[in-house]
N, C-alpha and C. Protein backbone atom coordinates (compact mmCIF):
# COMPACT_ATOMS: atom_id res chain seq x y z
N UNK A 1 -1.64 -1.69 10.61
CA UNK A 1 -1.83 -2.55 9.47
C UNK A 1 -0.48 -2.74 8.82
N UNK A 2 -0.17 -3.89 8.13
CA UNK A 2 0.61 -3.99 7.52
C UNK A 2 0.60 -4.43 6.06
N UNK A 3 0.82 -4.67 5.44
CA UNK A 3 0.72 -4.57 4.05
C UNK A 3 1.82 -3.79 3.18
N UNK A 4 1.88 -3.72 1.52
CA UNK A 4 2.67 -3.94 0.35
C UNK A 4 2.90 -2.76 0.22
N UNK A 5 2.75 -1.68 0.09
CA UNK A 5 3.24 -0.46 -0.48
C UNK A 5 3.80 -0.35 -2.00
N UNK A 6 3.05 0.31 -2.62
CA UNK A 6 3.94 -0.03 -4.15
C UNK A 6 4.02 1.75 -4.22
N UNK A 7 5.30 1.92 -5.27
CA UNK A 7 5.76 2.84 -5.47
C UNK A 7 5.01 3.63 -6.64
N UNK A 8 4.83 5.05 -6.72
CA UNK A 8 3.63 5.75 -7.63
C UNK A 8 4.55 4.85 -9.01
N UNK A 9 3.87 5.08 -10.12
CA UNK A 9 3.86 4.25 -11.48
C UNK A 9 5.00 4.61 -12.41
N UNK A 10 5.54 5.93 -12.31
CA UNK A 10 6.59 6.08 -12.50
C UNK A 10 8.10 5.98 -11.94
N UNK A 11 8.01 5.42 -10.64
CA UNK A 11 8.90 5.46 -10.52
C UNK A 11 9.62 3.77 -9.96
N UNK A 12 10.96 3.04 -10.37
CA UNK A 12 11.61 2.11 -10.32
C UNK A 12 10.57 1.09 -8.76
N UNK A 13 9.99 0.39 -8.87
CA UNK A 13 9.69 -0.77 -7.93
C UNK A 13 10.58 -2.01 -7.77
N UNK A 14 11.49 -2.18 -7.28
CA UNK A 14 12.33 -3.31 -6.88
C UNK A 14 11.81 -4.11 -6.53
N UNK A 15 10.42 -4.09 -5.92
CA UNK A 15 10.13 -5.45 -4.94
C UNK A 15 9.02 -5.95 -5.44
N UNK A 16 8.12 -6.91 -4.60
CA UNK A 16 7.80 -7.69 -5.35
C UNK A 16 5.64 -7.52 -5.71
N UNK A 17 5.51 -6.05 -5.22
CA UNK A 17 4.58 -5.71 -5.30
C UNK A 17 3.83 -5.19 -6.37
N UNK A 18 4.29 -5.27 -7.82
CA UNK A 18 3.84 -5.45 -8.58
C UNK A 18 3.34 -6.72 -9.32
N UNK A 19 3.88 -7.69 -9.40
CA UNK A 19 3.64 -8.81 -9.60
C UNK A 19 2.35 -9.34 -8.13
N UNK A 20 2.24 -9.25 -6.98
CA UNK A 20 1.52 -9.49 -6.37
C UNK A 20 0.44 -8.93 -7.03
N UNK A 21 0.60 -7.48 -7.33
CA UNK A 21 -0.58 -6.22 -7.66
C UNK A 21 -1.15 -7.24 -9.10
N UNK A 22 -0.60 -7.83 -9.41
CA UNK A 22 -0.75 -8.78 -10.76
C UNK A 22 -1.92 -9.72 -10.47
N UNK A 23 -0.86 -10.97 -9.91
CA UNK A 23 -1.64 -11.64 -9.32
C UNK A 23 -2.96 -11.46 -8.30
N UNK A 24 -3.02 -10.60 -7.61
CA UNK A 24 -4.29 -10.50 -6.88
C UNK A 24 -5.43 -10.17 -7.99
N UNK A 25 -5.47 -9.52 -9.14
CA UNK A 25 -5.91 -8.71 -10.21
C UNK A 25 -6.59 -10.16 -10.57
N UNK A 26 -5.47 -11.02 -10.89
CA UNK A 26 -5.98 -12.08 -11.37
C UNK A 26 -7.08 -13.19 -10.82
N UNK A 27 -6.58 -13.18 -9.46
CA UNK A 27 -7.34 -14.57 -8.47
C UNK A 27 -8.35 -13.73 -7.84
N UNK A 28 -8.40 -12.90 -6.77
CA UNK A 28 -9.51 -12.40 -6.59
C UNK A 28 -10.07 -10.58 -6.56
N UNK A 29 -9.21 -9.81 -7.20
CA UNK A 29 -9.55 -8.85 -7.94
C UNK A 29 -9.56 -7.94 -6.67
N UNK A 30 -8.49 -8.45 -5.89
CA UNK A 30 -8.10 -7.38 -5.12
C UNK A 30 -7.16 -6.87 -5.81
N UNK A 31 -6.12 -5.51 -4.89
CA UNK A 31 -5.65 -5.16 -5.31
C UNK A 31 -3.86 -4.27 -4.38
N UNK A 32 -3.11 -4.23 -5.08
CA UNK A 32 -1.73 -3.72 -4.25
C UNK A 32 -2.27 -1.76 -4.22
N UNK A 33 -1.76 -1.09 -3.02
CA UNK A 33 -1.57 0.67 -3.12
C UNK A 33 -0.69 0.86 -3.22
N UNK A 34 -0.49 2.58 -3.78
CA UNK A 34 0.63 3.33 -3.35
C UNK A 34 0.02 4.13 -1.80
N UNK A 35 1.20 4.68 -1.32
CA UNK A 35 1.00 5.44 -0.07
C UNK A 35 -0.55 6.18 -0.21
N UNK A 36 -0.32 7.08 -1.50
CA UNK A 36 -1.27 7.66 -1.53
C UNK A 36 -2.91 7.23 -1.74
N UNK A 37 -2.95 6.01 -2.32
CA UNK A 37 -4.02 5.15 -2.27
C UNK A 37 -4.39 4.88 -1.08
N UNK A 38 -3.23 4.77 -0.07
CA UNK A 38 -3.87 4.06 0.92
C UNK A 38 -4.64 5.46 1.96
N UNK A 39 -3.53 7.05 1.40
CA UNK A 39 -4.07 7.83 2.49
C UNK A 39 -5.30 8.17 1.60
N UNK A 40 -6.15 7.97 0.85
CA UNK A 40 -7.09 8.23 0.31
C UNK A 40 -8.11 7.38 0.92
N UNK A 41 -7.48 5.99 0.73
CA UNK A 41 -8.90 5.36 1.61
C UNK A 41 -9.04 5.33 2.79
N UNK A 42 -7.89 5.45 3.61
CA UNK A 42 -8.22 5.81 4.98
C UNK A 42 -8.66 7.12 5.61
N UNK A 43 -8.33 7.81 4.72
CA UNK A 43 -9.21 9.41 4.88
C UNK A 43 -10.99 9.23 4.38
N UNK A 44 -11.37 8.11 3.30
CA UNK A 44 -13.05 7.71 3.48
C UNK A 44 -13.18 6.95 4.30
N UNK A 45 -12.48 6.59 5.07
CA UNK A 45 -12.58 5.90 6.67
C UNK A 45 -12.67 6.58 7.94
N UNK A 46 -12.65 8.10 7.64
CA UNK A 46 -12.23 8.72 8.89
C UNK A 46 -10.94 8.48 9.65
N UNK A 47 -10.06 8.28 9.12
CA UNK A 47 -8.50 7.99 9.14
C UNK A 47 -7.69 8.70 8.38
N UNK A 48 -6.54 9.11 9.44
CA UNK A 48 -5.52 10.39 8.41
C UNK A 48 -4.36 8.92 8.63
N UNK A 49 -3.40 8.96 7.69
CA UNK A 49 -2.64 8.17 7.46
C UNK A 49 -1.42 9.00 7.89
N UNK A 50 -0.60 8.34 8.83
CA UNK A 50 0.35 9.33 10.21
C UNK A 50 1.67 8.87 9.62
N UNK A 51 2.15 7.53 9.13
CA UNK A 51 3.29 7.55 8.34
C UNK A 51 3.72 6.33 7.43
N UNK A 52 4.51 5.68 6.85
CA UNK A 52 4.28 4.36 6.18
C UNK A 52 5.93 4.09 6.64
N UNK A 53 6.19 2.93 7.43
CA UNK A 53 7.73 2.45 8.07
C UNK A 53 7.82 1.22 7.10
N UNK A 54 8.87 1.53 6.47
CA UNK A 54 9.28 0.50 5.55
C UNK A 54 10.25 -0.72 6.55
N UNK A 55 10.28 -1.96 5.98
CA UNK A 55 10.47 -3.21 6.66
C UNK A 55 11.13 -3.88 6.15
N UNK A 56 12.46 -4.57 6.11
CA UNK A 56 13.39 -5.31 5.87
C UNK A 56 12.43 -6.67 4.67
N UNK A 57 11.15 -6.76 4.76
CA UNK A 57 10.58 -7.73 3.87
C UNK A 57 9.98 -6.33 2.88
N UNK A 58 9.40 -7.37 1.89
CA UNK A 58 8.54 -6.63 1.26
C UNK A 58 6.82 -5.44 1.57
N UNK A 59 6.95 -5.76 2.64
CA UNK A 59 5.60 -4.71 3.36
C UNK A 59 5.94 -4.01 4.57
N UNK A 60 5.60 -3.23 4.42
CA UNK A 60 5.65 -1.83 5.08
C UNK A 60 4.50 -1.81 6.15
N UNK A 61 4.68 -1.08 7.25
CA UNK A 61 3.63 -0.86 8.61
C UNK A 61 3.27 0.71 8.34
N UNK A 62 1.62 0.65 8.16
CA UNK A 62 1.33 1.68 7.90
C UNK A 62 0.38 2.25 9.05
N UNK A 63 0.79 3.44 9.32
CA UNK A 63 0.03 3.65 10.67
C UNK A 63 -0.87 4.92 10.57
N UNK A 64 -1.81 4.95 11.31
CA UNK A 64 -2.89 6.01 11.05
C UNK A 64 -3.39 6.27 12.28
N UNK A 65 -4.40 7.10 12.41
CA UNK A 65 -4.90 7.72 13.13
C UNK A 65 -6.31 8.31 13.18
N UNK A 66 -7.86 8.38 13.95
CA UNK A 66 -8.49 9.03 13.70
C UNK A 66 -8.26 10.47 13.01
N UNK A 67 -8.88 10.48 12.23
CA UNK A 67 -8.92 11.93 11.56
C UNK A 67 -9.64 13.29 12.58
């Protein structure tokens, strides 16, 4: 999967995944993760989350694994 990665709340976000995390809030009430959001929901998926490879754009390849 690929997708946004946002950084936990304290700490500096450079890119542009807060404002997305904005906008989606707004139009259809989805929403941007941090790492750990995402290994949370992929662990209620039966998925361990194996590592997050950051990407010259703004989203990151996040890779997992059966649990």
């Amino acid at each position: 999967m690929m997708d946004n990665v946002l950084k936990p709340a304290n700490e500096p976000d450079p890119n542009l995944g807060r404002f997305i995390d904005l906008a989606m809030l707004i139009s259809v009430t989805g929403r941007e993760r941090t790492e750990a959001e995402f290994a949370a929901l992929l662990r209620a998926g039966g998925f361990a989350l194996t590592r997050v490879i950051p990407t010259t754009g703004y989203v990151s390849i996040i890779e997992s694994e059966p649990a």
